[in-house]
Protein backbone atom coordinates (compact mmCIF):
# COMPACT_ATOMS: atom_id res chain seq x y z
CA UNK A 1 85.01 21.00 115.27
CA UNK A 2 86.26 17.94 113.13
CA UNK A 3 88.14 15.54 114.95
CA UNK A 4 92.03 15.26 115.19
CA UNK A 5 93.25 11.50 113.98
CA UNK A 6 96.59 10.30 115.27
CA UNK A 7 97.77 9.75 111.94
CA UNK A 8 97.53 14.30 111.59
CA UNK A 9 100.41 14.28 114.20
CA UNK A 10 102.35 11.46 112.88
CA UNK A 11 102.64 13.23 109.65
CA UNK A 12 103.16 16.11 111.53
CA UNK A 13 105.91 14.92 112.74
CA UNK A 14 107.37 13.17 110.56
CA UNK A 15 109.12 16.42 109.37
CA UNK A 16 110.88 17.38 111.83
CA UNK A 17 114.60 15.67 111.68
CA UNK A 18 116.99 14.23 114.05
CA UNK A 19 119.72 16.92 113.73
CA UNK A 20 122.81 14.15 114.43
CA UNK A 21 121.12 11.18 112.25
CA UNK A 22 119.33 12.94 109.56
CA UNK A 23 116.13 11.23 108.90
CA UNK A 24 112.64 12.02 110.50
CA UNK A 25 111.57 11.22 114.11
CA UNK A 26 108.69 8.95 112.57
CA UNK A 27 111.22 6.88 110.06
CA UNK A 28 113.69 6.62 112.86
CA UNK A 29 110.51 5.18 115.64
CA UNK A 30 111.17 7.87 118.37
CA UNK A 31 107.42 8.63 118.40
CA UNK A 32 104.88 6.88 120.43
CA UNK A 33 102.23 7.13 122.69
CA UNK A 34 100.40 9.59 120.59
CA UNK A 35 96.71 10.86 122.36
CA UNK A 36 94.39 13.63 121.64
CA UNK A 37 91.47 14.46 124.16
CA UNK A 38 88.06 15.78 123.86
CA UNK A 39 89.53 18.96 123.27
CA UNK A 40 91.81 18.34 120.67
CA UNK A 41 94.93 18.72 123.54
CA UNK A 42 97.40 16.62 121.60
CA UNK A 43 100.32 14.67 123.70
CA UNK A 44 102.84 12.19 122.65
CA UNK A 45 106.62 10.68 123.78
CA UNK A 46 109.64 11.25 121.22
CA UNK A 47 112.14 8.38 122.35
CA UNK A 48 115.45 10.10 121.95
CA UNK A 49 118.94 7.70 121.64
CA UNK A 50 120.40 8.52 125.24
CA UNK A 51 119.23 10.72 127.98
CA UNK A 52 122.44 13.09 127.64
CA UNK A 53 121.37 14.46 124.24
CA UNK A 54 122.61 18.12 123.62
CA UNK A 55 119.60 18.68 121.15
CA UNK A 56 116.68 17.85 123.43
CA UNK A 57 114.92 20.70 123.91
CA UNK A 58 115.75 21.82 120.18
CA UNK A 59 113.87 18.57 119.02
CA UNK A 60 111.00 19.05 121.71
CA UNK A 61 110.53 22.70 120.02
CA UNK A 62 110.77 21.22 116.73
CA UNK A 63 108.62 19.19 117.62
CA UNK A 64 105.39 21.46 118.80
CA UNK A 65 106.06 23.78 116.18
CA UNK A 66 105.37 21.34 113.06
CA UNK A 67 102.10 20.01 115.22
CA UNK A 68 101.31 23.78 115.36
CA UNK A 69 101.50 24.44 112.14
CA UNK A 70 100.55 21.75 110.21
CA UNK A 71 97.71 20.29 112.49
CA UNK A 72 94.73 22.70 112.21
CA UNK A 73 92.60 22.98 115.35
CA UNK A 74 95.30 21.62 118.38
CA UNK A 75 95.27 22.65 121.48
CA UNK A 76 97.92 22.53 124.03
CA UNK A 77 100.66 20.30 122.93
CA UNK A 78 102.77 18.16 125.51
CA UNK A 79 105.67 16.25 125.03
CA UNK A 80 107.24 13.67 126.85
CA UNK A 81 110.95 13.21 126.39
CA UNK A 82 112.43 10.27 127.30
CA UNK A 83 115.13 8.20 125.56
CA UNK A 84 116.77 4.58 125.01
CA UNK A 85 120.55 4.02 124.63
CA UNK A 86 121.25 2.62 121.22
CA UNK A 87 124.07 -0.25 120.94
CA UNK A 88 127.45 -0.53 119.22
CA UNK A 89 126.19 -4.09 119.28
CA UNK A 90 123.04 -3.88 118.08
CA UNK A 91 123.51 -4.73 114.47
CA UNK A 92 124.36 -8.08 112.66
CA UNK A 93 128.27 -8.38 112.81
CA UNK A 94 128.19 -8.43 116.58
CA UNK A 95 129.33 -11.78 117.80
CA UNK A 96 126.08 -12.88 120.61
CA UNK A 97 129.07 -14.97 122.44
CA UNK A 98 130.72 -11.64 123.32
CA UNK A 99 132.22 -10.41 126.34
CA UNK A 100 130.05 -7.94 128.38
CA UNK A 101 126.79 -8.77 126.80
CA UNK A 102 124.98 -6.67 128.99
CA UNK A 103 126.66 -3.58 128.19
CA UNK A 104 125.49 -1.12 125.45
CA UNK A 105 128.23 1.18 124.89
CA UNK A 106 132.10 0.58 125.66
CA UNK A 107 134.07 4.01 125.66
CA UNK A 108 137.82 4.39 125.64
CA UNK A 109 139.04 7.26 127.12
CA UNK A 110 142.89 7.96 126.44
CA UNK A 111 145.74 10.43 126.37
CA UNK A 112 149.02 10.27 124.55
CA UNK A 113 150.84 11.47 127.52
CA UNK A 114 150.66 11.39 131.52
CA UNK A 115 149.26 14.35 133.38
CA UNK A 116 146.77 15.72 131.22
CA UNK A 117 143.41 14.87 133.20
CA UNK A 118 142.25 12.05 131.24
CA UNK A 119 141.33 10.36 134.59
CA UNK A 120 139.72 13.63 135.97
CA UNK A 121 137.64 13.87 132.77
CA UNK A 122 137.01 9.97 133.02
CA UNK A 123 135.49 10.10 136.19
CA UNK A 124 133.61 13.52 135.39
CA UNK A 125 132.58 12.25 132.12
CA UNK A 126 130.85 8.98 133.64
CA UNK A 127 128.94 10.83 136.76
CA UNK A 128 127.54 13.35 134.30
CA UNK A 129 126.09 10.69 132.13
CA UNK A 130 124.54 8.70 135.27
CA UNK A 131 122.93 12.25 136.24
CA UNK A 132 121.30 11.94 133.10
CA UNK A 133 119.64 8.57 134.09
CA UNK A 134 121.88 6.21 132.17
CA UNK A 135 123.15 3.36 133.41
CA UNK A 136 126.89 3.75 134.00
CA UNK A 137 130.23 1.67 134.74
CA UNK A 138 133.76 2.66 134.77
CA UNK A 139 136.52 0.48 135.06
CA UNK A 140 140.55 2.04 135.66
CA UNK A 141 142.36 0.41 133.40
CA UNK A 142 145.39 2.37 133.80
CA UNK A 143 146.59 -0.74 136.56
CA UNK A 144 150.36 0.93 137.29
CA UNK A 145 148.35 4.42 138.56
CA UNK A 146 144.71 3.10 139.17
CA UNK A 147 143.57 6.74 140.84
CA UNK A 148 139.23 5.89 140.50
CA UNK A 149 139.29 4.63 144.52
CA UNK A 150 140.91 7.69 145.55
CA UNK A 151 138.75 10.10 143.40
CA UNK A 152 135.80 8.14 144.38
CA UNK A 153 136.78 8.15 148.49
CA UNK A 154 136.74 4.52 148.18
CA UNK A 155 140.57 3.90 148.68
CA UNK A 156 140.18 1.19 152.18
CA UNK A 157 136.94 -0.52 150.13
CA UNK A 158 137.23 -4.04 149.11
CA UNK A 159 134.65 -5.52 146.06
CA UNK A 160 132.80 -8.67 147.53
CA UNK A 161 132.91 -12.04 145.65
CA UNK A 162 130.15 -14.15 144.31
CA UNK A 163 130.44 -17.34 142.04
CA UNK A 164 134.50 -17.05 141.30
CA UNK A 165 133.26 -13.37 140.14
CA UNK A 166 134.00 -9.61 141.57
CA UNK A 167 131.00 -7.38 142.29
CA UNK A 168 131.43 -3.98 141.41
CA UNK A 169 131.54 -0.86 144.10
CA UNK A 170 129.17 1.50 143.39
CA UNK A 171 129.00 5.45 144.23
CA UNK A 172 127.37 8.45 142.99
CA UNK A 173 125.07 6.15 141.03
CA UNK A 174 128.58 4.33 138.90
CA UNK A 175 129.48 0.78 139.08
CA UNK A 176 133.26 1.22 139.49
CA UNK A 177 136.43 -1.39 139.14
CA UNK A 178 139.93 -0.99 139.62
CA UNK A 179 143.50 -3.09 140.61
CA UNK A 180 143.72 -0.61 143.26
CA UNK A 181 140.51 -1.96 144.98
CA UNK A 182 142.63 -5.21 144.96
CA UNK A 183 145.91 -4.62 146.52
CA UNK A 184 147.45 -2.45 148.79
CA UNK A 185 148.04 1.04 148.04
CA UNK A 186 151.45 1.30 148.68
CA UNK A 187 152.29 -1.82 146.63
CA UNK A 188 153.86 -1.30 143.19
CA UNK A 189 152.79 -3.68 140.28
CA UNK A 190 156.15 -4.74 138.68
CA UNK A 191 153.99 -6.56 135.60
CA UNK A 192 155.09 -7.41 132.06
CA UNK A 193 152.29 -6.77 129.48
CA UNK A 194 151.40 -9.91 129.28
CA UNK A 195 150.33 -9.67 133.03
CA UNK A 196 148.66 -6.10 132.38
CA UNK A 197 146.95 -7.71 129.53
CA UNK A 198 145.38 -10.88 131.87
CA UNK A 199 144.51 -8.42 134.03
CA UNK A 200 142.26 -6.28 131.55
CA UNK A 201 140.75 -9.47 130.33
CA UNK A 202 139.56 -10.43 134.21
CA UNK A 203 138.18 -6.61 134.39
CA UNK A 204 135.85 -7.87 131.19
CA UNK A 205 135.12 -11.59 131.97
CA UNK A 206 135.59 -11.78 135.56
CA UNK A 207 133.29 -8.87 137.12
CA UNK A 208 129.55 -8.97 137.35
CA UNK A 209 128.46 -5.79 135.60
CA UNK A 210 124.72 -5.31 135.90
CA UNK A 211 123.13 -3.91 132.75
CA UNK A 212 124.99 -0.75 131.40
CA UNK A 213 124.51 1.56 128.71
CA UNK A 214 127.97 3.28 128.98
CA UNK A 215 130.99 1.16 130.28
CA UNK A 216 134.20 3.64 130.36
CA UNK A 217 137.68 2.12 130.44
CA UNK A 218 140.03 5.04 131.75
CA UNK A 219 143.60 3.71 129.77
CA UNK A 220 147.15 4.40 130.79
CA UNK A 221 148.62 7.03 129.03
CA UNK A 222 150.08 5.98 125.70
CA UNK A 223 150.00 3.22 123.24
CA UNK A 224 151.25 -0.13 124.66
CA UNK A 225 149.70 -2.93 125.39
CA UNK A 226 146.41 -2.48 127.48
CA UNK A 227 145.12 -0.24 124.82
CA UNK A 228 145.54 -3.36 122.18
CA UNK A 229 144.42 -5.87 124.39
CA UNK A 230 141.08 -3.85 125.14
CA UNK A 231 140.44 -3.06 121.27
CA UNK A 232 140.95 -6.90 120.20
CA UNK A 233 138.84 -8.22 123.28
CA UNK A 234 135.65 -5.74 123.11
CA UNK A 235 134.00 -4.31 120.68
CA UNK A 236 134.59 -0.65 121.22
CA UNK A 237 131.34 1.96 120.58
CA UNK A 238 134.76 4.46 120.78
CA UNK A 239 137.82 6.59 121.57
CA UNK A 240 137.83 9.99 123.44
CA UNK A 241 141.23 11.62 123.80
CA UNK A 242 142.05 14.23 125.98
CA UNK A 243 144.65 16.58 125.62
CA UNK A 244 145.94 19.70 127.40
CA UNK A 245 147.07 22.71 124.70
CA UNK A 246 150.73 22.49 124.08
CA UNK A 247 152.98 21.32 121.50
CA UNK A 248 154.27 18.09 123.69
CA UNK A 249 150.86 16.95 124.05
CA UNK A 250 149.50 17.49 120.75
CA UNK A 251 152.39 15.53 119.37
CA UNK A 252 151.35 12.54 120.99
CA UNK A 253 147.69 12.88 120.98
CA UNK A 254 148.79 11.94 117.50
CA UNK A 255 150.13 8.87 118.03
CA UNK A 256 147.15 8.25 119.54
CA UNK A 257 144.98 8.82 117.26
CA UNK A 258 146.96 6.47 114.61
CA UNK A 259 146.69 3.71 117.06
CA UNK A 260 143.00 4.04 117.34
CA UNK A 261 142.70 4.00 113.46
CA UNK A 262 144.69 0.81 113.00
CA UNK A 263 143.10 -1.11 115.21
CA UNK A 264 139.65 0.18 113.91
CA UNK A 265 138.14 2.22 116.65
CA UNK A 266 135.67 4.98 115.95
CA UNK A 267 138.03 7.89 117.06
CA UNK A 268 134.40 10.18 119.11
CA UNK A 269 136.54 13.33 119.43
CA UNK A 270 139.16 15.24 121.48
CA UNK A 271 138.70 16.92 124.64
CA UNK A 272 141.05 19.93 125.37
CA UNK A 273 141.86 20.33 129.43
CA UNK A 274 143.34 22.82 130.97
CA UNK A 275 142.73 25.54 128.19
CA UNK A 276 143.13 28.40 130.19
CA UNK A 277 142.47 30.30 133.80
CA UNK A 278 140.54 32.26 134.29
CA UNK A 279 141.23 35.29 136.36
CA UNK A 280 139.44 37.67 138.88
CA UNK A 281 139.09 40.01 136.11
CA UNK A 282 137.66 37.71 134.06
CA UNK A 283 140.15 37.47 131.24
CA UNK A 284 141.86 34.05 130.63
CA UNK A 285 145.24 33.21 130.53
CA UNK A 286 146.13 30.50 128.20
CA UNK A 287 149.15 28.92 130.32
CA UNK A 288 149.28 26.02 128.03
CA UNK A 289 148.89 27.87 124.97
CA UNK A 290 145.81 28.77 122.85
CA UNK A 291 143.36 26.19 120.91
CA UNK A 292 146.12 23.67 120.42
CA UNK A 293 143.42 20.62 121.09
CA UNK A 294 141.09 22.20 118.59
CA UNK A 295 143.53 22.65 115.96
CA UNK A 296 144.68 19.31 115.97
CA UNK A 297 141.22 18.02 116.13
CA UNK A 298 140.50 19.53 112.63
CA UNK A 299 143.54 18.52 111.30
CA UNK A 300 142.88 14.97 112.30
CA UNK A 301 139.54 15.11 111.25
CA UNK A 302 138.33 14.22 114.54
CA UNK A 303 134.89 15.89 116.11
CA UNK A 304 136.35 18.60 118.60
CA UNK A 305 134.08 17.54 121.70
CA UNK A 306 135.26 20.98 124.15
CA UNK A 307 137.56 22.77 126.49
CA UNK A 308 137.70 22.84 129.76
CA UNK A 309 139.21 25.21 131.94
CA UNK A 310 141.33 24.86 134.63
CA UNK A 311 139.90 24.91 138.21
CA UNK A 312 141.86 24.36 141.59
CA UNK A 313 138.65 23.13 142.53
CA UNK A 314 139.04 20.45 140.32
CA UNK A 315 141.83 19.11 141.46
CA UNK A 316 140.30 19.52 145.15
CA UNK A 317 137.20 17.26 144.42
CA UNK A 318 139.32 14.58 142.58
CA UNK A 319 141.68 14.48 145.82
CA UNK A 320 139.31 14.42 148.54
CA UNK A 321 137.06 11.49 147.07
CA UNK A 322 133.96 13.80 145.68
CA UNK A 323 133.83 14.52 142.10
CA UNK A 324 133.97 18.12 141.16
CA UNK A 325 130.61 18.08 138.83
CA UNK A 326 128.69 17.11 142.42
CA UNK A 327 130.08 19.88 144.34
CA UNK A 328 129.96 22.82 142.03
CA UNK A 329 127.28 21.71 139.03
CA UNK A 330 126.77 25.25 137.96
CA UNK A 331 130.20 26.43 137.72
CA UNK A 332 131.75 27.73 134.42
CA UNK A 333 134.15 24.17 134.67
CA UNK A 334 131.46 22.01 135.19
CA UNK A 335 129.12 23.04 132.27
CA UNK A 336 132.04 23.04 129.87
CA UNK A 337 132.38 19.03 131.62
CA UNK A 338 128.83 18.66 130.45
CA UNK A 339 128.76 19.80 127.23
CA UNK A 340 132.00 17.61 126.13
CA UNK A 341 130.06 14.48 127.86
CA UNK A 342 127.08 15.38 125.59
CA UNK A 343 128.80 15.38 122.73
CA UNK A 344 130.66 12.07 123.60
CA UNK A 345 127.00 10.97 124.00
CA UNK A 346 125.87 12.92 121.16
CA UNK A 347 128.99 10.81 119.27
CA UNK A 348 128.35 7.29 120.35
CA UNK A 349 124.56 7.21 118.62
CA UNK A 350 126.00 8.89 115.75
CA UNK A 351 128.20 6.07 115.02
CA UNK A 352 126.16 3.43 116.68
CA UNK A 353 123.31 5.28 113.66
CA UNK A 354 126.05 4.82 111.04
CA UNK A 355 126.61 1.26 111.88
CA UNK A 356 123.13 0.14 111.74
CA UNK A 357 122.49 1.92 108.03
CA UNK A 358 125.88 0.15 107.05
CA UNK A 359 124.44 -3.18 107.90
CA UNK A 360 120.87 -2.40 106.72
């Protein structure tokens, strides 16, 4: 039996594409570690861009089927799938002097109006992508509402203070700020925006953040102040914005979206919450109205990321300090949770791909 070079697989390989990025595992350097035994059992790693990738097992398949078929005489076939967060920051018009140097990826998520769950999804969002094994930080920007300590059961928690600088809290495997770790609960901040805008600024420059691949910034509703300051001070990978169905929201989802154009922020998608109940029968009752968030998304021109349903439970989980993905993973409201974080994932190396062929 004639022996099986590494260079077979490699060619192998290199047809089988990156669905999101277009161009072949090989071109793109996801492959490595390739090995063949004695017995022609072939193994390698394919290094994907983050550990949340909706297409994993897709590219794993694709993977052993063009080693299959194009490699005579293989054996068994393993792959190892592991991954490495691409930056927003890792191309040449970065500025090295930067705030947060350490983090990868610096995610907006926003809402044109109050009371549509952008916080729930905020918090939801950033556990699901630390269950993946990335590295994850959220900060609650919104400083007149901060809700992260009570959704995190952290509300009586103080951070600690090294070198003039804040050390995050940390739960459920997220490195967490927010104002309301800082005062007192029942104390009302009566700030200007120039105030709201320091403040935001000593979030970035004044907290140790250990290394992070994803940093989320949950905004206040709207377009004032915080949202500017934020886009001007960071460079932002992008914008989620999460709407509920009706004709209200919608109309100021687009707002929304015009501010994130104009100040030059990669608009990721829309999430649609609260798109229906579902009842003991199993139909679903769209309270809010019917694919509102999806229709706008196309007309905007905007990646539709999902809907997600509504859940009491939801609410429960957020209220009594333990995130609703952790208590009911397999629930019909917790894999639609997933799927939009994947495809905010899925998102960020898209346009953290499109930046790097820009400056190539």
């Amino acid at each position: 039996m004639a022996l099986i070079e590494p260079s077979q697989i490699i060619e192998a390989l290199s047809t089988v594409l990156d669905p999101d990025l277009k161009k072949d595992l090989v071109t793109l350097g996801m492959i490595s570690d390739v090995q063949i035994d004695e017995e022609s059992n072939v193994s390698f790693t394919v290094e994907l861009t983050t550990p949340a990738c909706p297409l994993k097992e897709q590219i794993k398949q694709s993977c052993i089927e063009a080693v299959k078929s194009r490699v005579e005489g293989a054996g068994k076939i393993e792959v190892t799938m592991s991954s490495k967060v691409t930056s927003s920051c890792g191309h040449h018009h970065c500025n090295h002097d930067r705030p947060l140097k350490g983090v990868k990826n610096i995610i907006a998520v926003a809402s044109g109006k109050g009371g549509v769950g952008k916080s729930t999804f905020a918090v939801n969002l950033a556990i699901t992508l630390a269950k993946t094994g990335a590295k994850v930080g959220l900060i609650d920007a919104d400083l007149y509402g901060p809700s992260i300590p009570t959704m995190f059961g952290l509300k009586d928690t103080k951070p600690e203070v090294a070198d003039k600088n804040l050390i995050p809290l940390e739960k459920f495997g997220v490195q967490l700020m927010s104002i309301g770790f800082l005062i007192d609960p029942d104390t009302a901040l009566i700030w200007r925006g120039p105030m709201a805008s320091s403040a935001i600024k000593q979030f970035i420059n004044e907290v140790e953040w250990k290394e992070l691949d994803y940093l989320i910034f949950d905004l206040p509703p709207g377009t004032g102040d915080i949202q500017i300051t934020l886009a001007q001070t960071v460079t932002l990978s992008g914008a989620v914005i999460v709407t509920t169905p009706q004709d209200v929201a919608l109309a100021d989802v687009s707002k929304a979206v015009s501010m994130f154009r104009k100040l030059n922020v990669p608009l990721l998608g829309v999430v649609e919450n609260m798109s229906y109940y579902e009842l003991p029968d199993g139909t679903r009752d769209y309270i809010f109205g019917h694919h509102g968030g999806e229709i706008l998304a196309k007309a905007q021109g905007v990646a539709f990321l999902g809907s997600i349903p509504i859940d009491r439970g939801v609410r429960e989980g957020g209220d009594s300090g333990t995130p609703y993905v952790l208590d009911h993973p397999d629930s019909a409201t917790s894999v639609a949770i997933k799927h939009a974080a994947m495809e905010v994932a899925r998102r960020v190396s898209i346009e953290n791909a499109g930046h790097e062929e820009r400056e190539s």
